[in-house]
N, C-alpha and C. Protein backbone atom coordinates (compact mmCIF):
# COMPACT_ATOMS: atom_id res chain seq x y z
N UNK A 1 8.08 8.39 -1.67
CA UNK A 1 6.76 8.06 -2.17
C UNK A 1 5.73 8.48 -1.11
N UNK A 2 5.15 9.41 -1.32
CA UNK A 2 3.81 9.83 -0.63
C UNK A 2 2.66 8.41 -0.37
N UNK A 3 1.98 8.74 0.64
CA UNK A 3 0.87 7.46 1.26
C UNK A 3 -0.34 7.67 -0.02
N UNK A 4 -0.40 8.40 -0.89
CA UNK A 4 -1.32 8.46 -2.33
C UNK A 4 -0.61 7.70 -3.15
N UNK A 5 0.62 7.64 -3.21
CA UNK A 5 1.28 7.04 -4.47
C UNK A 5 1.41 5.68 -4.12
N UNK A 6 1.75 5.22 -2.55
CA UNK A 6 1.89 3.87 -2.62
C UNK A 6 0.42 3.21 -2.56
N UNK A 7 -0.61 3.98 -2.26
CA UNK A 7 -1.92 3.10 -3.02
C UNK A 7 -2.11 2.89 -4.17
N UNK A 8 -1.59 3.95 -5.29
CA UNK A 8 -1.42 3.87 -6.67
C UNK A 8 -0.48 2.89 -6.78
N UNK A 9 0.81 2.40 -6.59
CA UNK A 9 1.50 1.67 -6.88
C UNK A 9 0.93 0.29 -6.40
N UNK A 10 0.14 0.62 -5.61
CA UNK A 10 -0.45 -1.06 -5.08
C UNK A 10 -1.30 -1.46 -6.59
N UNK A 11 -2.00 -0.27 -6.71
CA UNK A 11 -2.91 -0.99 -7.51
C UNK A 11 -2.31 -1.42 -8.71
N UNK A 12 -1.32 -0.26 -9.03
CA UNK A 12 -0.55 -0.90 -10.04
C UNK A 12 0.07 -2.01 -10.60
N UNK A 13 0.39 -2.62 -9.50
CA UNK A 13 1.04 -4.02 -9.05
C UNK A 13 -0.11 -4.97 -9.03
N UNK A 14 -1.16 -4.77 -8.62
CA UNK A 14 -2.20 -5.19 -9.21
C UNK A 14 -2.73 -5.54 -10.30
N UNK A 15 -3.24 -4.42 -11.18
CA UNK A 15 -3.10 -4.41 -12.20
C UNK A 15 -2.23 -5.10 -13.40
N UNK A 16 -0.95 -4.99 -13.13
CA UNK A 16 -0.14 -5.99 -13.79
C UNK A 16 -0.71 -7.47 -13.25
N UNK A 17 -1.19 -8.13 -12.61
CA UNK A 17 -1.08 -9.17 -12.64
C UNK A 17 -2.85 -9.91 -12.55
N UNK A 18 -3.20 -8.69 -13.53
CA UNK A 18 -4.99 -9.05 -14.12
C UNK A 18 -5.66 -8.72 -13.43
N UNK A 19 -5.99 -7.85 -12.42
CA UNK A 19 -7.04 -7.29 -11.32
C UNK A 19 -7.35 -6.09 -11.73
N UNK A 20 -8.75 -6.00 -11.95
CA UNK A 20 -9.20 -4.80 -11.97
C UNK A 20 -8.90 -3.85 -10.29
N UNK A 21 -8.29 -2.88 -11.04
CA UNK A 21 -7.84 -1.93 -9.53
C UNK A 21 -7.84 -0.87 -9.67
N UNK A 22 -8.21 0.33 -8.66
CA UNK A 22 -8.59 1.41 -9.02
C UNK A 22 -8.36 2.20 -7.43
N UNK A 23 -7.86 3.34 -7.39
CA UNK A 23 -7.57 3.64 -5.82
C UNK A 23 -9.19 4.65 -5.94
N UNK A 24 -9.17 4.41 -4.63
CA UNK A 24 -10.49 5.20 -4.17
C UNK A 24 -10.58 6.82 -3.92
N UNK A 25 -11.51 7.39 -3.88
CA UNK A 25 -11.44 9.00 -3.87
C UNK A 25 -10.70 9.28 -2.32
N UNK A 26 -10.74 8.77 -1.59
CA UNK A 26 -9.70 9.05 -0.34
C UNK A 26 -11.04 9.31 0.92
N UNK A 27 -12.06 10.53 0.76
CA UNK A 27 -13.00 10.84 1.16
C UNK A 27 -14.28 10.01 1.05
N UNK A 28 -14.87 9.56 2.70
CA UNK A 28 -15.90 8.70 2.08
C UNK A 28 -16.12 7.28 1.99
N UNK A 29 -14.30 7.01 1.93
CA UNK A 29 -14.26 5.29 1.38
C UNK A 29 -14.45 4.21 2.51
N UNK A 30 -14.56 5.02 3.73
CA UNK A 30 -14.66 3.90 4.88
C UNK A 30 -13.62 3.19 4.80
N UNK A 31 -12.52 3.51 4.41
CA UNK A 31 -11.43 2.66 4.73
C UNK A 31 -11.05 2.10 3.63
N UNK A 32 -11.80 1.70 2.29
CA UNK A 32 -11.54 1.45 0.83
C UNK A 32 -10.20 2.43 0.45
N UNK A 33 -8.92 2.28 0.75
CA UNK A 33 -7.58 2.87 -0.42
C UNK A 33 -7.38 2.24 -1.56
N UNK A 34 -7.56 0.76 -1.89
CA UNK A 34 -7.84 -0.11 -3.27
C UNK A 34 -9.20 -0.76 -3.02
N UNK A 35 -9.97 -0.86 -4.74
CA UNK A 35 -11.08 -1.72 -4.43
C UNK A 35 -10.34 -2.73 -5.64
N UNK A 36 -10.26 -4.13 -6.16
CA UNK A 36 -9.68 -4.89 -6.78
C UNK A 36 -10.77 -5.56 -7.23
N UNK A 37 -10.96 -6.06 -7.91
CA UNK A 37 -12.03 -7.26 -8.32
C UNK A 37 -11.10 -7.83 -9.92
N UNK A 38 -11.57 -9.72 -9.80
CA UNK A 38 -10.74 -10.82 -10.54
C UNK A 38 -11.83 -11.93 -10.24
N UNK A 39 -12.19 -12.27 -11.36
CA UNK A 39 -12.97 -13.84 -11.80
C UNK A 39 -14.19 -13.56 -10.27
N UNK A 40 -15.20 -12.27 -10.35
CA UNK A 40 -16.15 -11.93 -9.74
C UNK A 40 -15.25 -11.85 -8.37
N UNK A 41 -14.33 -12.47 -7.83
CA UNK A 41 -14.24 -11.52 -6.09
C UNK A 41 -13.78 -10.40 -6.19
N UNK A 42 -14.48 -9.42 -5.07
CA UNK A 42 -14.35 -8.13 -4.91
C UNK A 42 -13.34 -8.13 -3.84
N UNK A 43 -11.97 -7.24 -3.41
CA UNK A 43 -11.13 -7.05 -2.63
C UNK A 43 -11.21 -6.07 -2.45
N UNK A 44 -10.75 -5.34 -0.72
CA UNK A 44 -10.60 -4.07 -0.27
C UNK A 44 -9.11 -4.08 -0.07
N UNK A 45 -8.39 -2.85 -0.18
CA UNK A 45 -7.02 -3.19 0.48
C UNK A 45 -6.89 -1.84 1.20
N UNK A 46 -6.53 -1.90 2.44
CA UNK A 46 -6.15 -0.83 3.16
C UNK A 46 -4.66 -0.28 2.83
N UNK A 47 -3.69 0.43 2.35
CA UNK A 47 -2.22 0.52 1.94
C UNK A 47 -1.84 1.25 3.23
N UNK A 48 -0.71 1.02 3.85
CA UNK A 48 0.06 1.56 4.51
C UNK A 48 1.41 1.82 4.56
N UNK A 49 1.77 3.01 3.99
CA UNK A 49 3.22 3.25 3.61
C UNK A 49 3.56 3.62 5.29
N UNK A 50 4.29 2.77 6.17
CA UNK A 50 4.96 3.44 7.04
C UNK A 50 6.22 3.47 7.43
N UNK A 51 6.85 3.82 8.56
CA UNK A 51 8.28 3.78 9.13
C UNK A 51 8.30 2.58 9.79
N UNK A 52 7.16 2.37 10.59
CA UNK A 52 7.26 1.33 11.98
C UNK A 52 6.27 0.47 11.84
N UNK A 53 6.03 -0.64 12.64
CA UNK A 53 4.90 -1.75 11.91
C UNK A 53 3.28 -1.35 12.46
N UNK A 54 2.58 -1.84 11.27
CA UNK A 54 1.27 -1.44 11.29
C UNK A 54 0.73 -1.87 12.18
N UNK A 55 -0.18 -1.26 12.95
CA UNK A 55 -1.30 -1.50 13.86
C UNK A 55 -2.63 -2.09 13.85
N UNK A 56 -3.05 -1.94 15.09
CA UNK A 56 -4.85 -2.71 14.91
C UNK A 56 -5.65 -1.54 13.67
N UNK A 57 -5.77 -0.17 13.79
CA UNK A 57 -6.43 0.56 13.66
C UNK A 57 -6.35 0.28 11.68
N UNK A 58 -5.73 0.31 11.30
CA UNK A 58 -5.58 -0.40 9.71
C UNK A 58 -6.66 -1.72 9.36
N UNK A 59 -6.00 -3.02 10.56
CA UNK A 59 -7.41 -4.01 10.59
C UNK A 59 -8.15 -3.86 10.61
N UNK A 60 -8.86 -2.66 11.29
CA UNK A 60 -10.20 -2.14 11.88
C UNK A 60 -11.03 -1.48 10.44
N UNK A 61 -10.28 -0.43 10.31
CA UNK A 61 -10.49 0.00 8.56
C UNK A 61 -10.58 -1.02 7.81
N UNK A 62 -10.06 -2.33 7.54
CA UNK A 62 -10.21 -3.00 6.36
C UNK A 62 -11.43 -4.13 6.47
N UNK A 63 -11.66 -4.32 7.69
CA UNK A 63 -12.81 -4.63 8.39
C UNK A 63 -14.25 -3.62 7.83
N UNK A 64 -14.32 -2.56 8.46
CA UNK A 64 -15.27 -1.75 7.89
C UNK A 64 -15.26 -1.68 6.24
N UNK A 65 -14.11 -1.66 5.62
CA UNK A 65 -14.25 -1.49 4.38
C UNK A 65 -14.75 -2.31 3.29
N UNK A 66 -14.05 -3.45 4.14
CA UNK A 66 -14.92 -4.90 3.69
C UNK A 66 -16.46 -4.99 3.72
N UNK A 67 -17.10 -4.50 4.65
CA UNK A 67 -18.70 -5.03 4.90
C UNK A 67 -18.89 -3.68 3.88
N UNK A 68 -18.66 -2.77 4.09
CA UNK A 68 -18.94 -1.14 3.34
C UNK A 68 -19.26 -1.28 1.31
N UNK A 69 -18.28 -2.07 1.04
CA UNK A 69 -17.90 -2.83 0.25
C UNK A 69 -18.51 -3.92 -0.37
N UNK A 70 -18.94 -4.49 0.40
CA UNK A 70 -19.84 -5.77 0.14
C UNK A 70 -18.78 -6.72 -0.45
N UNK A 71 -17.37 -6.62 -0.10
CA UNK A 71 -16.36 -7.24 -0.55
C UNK A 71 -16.26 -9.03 0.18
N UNK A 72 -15.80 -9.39 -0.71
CA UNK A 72 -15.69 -11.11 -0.17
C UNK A 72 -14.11 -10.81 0.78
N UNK A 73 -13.03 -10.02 0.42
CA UNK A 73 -11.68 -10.29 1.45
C UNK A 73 -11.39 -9.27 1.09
N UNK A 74 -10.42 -8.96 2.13
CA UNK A 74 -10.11 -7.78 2.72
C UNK A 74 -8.51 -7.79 3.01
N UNK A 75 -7.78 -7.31 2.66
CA UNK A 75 -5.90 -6.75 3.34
C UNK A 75 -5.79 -5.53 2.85
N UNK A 76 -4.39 -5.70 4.45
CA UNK A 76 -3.70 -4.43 4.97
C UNK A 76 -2.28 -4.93 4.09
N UNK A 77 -2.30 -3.96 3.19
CA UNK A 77 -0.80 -4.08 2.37
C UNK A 77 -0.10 -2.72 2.88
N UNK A 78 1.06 -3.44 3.15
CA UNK A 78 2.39 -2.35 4.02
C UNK A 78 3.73 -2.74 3.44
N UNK A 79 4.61 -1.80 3.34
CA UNK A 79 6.03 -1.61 3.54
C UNK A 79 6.79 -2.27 4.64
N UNK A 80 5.91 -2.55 5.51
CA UNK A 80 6.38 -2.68 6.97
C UNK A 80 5.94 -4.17 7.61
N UNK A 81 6.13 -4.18 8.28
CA UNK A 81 5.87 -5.23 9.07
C UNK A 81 4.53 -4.92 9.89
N UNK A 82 4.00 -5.76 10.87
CA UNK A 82 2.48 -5.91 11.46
C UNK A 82 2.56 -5.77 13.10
N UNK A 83 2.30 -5.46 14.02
CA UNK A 83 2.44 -5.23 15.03
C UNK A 83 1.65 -6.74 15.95
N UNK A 84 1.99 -6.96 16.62
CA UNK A 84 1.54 -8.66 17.42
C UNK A 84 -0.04 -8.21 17.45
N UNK A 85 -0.44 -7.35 17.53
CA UNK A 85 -1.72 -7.05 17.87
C UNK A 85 -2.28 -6.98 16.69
N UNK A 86 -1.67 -6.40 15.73
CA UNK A 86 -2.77 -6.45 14.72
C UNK A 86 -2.69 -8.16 13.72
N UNK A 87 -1.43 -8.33 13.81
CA UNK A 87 -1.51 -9.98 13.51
C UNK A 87 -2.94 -10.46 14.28
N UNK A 88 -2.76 -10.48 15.75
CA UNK A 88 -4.20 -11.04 15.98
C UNK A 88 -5.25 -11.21 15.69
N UNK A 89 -5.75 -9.52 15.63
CA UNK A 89 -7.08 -8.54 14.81
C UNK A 89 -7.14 -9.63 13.45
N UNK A 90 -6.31 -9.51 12.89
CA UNK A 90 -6.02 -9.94 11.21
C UNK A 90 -6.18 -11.78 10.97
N UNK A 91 -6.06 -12.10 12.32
CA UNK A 91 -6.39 -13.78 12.02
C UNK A 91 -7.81 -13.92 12.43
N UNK A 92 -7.74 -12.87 13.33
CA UNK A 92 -9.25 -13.59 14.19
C UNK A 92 -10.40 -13.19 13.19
N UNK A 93 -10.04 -11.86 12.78
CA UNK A 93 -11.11 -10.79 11.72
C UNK A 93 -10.61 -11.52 10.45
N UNK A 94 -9.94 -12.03 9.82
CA UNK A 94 -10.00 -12.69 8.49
C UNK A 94 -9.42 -11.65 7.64
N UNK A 95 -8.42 -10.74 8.43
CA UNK A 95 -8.19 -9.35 7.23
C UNK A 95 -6.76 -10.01 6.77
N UNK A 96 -6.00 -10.22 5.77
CA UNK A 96 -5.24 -10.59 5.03
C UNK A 96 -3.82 -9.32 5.64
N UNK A 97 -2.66 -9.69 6.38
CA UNK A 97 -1.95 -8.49 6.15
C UNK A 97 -0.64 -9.26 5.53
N UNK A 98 -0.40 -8.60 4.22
CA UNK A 98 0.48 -8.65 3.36
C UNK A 98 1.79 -7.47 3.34
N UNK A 99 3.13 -8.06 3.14
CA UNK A 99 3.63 -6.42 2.04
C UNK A 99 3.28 -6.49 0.84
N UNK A 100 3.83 -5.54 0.19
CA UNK A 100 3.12 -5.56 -1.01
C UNK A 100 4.21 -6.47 -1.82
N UNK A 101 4.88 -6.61 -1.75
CA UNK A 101 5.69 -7.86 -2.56
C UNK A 101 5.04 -9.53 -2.76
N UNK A 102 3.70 -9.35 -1.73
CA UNK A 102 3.11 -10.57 -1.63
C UNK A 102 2.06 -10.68 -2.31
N UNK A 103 1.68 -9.31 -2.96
CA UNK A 103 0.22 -8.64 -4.13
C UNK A 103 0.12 -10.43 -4.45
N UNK A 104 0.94 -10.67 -5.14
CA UNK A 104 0.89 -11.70 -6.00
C UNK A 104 0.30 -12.89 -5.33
N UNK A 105 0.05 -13.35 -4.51
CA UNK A 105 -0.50 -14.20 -3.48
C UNK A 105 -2.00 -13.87 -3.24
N UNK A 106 -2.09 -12.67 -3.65
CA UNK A 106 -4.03 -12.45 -3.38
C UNK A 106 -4.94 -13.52 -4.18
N UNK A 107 -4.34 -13.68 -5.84
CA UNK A 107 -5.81 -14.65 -6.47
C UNK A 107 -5.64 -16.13 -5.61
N UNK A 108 -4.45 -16.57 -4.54
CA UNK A 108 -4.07 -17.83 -4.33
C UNK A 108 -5.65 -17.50 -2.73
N UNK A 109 -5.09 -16.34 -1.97
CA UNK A 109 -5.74 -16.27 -0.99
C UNK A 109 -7.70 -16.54 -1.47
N UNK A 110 -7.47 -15.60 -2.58
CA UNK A 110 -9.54 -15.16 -2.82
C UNK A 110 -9.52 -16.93 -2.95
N UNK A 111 -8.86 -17.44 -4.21
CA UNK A 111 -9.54 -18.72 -4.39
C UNK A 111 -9.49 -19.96 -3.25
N UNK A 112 -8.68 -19.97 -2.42
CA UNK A 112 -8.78 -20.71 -1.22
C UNK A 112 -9.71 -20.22 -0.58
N UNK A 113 -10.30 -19.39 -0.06
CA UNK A 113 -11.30 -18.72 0.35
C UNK A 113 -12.28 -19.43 0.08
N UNK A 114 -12.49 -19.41 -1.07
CA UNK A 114 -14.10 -19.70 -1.90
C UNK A 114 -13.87 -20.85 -1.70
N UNK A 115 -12.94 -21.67 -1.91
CA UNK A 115 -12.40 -23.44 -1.68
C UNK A 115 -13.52 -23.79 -0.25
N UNK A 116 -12.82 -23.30 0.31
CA UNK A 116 -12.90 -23.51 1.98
C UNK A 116 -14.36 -23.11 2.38
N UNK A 117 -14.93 -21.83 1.85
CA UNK A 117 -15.58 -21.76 2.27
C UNK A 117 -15.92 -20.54 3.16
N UNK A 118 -14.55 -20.17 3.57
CA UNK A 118 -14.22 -19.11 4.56
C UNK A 118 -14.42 -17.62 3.78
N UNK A 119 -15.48 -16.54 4.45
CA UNK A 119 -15.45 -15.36 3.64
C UNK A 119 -14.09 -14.64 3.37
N UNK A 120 -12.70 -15.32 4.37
CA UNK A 120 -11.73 -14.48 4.26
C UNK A 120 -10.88 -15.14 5.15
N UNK A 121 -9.31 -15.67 4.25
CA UNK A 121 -9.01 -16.51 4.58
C UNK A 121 -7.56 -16.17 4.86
N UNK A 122 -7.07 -15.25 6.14
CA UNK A 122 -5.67 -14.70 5.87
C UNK A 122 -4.38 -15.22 6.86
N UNK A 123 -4.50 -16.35 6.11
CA UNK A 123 -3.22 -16.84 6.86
C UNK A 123 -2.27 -17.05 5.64
């Protein structure tokens, strides 16, 4: 699976489970690979198909993509696991890092969010 298809398959997986989802033109997106929106929150998701675990530089993108966005939350969905550093990035910055087997956990994350209060709530 090419790094195009597993953003398509994100959204796909998405999609099945009531989110408007749509992968982004690639060029441009500031870091937008999914934009999602469900019961008005807007989501960015950065996708990372890799070998080895994801890094800060993914957080950093989903960060920018978020404000770019005007998105309420923001995740790094991977194949892989998260690197100690970007776990950090990802608690301190509020970026959500998921695999994608956890898609299903996003409307639990947006609506705790809004609960709480917190623009972005990724633990």
């Amino acid at each position: 699976m090419s790094p195009w298809d597993y953003e398509r398959h994100c959204a796909e997986l998405l999609q099945g489970l009531g989110w408007t989802a749509r992968v982004t033109k690639g060029s441009g997106d500031q870091g937008t690979d999914v934009l999602a929106e469900k019961d008005g929150v807007r989501v960015v998701l950065q996708c990372k198909k890799y070998a080895k675990p994801v890094g800060n530089k993914a957080v950093q993108e989903a960060l920018a993509a978020m404000k770019f966005e005007d998105a309420e939350f923001a995740a790094v969905v991977s194949n892989v696991t998260f690197t100690p550093a970007a776990q950090a990035l990802g608690q301190k910055g509020g970026v959500a890092l998921l695999h994608h087997s956890e898609l299903d956990r996003l409307e639990e994350m947006t609506a705790e969010a809004r609960r709480t209060g917190k623009k972005n709530d990724a633990t």
